[in-house]
C-alpha atoms as a PDB file:
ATOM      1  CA  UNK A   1     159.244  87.524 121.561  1.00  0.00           C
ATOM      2  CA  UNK A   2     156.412  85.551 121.366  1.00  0.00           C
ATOM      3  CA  UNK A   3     155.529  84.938 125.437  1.00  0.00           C
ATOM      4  CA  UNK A   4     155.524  89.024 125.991  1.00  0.00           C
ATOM      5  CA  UNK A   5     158.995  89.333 127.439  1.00  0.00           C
ATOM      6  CA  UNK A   6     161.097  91.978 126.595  1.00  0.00           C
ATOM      7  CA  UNK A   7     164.213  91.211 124.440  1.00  0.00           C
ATOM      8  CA  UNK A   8     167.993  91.794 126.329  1.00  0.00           C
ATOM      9  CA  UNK A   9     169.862  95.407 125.616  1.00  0.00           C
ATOM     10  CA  UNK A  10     172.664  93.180 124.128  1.00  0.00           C
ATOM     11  CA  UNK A  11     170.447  90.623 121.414  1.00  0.00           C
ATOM     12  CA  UNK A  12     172.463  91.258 118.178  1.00  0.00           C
ATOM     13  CA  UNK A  13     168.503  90.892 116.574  1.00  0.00           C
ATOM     14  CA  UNK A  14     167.264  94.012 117.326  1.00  0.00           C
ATOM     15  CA  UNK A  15     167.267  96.196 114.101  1.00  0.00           C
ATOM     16  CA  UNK A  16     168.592  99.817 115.117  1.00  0.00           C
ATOM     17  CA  UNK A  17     166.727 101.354 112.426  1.00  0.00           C
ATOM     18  CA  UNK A  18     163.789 101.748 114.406  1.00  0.00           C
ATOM     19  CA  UNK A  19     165.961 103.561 116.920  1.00  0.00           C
ATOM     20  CA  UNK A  20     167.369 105.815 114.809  1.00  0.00           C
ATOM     21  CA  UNK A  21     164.276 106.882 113.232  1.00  0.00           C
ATOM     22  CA  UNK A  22     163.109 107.535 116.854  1.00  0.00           C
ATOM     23  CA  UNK A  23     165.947 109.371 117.812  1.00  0.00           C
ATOM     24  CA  UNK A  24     165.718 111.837 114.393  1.00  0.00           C
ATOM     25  CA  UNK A  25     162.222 112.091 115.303  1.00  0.00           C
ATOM     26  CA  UNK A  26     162.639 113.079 118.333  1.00  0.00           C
ATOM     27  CA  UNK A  27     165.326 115.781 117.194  1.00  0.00           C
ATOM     28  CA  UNK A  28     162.771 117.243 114.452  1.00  0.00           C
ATOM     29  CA  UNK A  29     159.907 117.550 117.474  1.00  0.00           C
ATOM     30  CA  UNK A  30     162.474 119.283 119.454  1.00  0.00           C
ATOM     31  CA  UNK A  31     163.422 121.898 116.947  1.00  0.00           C
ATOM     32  CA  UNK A  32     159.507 122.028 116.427  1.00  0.00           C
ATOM     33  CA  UNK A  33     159.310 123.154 119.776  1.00  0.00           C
ATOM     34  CA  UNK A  34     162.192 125.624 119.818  1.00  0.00           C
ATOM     35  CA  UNK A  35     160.204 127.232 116.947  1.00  0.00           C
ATOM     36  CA  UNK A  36     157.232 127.542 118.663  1.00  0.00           C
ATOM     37  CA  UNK A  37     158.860 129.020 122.087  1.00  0.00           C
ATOM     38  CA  UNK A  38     160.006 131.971 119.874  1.00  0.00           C
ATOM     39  CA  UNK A  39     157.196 132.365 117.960  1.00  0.00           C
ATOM     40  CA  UNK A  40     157.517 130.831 114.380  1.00  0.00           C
ATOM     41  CA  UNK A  41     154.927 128.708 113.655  1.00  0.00           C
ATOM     42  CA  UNK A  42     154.730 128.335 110.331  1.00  0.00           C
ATOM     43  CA  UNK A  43     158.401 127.058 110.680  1.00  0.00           C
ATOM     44  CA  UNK A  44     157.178 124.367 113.003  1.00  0.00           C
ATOM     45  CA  UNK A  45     154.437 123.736 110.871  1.00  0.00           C
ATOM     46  CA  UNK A  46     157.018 123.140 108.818  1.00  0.00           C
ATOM     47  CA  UNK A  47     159.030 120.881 110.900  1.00  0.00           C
ATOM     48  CA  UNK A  48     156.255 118.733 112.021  1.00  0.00           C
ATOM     49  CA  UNK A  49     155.128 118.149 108.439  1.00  0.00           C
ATOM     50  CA  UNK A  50     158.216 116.350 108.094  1.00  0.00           C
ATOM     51  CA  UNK A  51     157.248 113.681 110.801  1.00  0.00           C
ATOM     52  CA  UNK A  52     155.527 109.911 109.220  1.00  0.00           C
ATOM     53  CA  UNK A  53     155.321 106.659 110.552  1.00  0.00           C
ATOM     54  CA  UNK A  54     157.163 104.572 108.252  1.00  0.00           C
ATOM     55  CA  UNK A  55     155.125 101.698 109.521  1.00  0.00           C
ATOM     56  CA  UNK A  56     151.593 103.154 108.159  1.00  0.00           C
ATOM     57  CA  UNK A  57     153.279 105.927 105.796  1.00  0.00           C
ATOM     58  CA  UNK A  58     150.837 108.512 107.621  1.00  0.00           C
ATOM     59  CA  UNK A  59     151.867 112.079 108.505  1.00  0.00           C
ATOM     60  CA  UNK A  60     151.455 113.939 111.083  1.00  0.00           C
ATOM     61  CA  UNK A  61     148.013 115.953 110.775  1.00  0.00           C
ATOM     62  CA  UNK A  62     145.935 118.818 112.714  1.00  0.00           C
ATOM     63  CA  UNK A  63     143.220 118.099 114.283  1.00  0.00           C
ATOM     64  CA  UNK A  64     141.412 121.473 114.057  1.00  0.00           C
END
C-alpha cells in the first residue's frame, strides 16, 4: 500500500507467513521468560538463541 494506508483484515494478499513466524516467536520469548522466572538461564539462553529475523538472517545477540 503505496499511499500509507493500512491493508483490510479480510485482503486475500496478505501472506500469513509473517504472522505465523510472529506468533512462534512470540511463543519461544514466552517460554524464554518462564525460564528465567524460575531461574534457568542458560535454558533461556538457549531459547532466545533460537530467535532470527528471517528478513536480515540476524540473531538475537547480548549486548554486554
Amino acid at each position: 500500500m503505496a499511499d500509507g494506508t493500512l491493508a483490510r483484515v479480510t485482503d486475500p494478499d496478505i501472506d500469513n507467513t509473517e504472522l505465523e513466524a510472529l506468533e512462534c516467536d512470540l511463543a519461544t520469548i514466552e517460554a524464554a521468560m518462564d525460564r528465567v522466572d524460575s531461574g534457568d538461564l542458560e535454558g533461556a539462553e538457549s531459547a532466545m538463541a533460537r530467535l532470527t529475523d528471517v528478513e536480515s538472517d540476524a540473531t538475537v545477540q547480548n549486548p554486554a
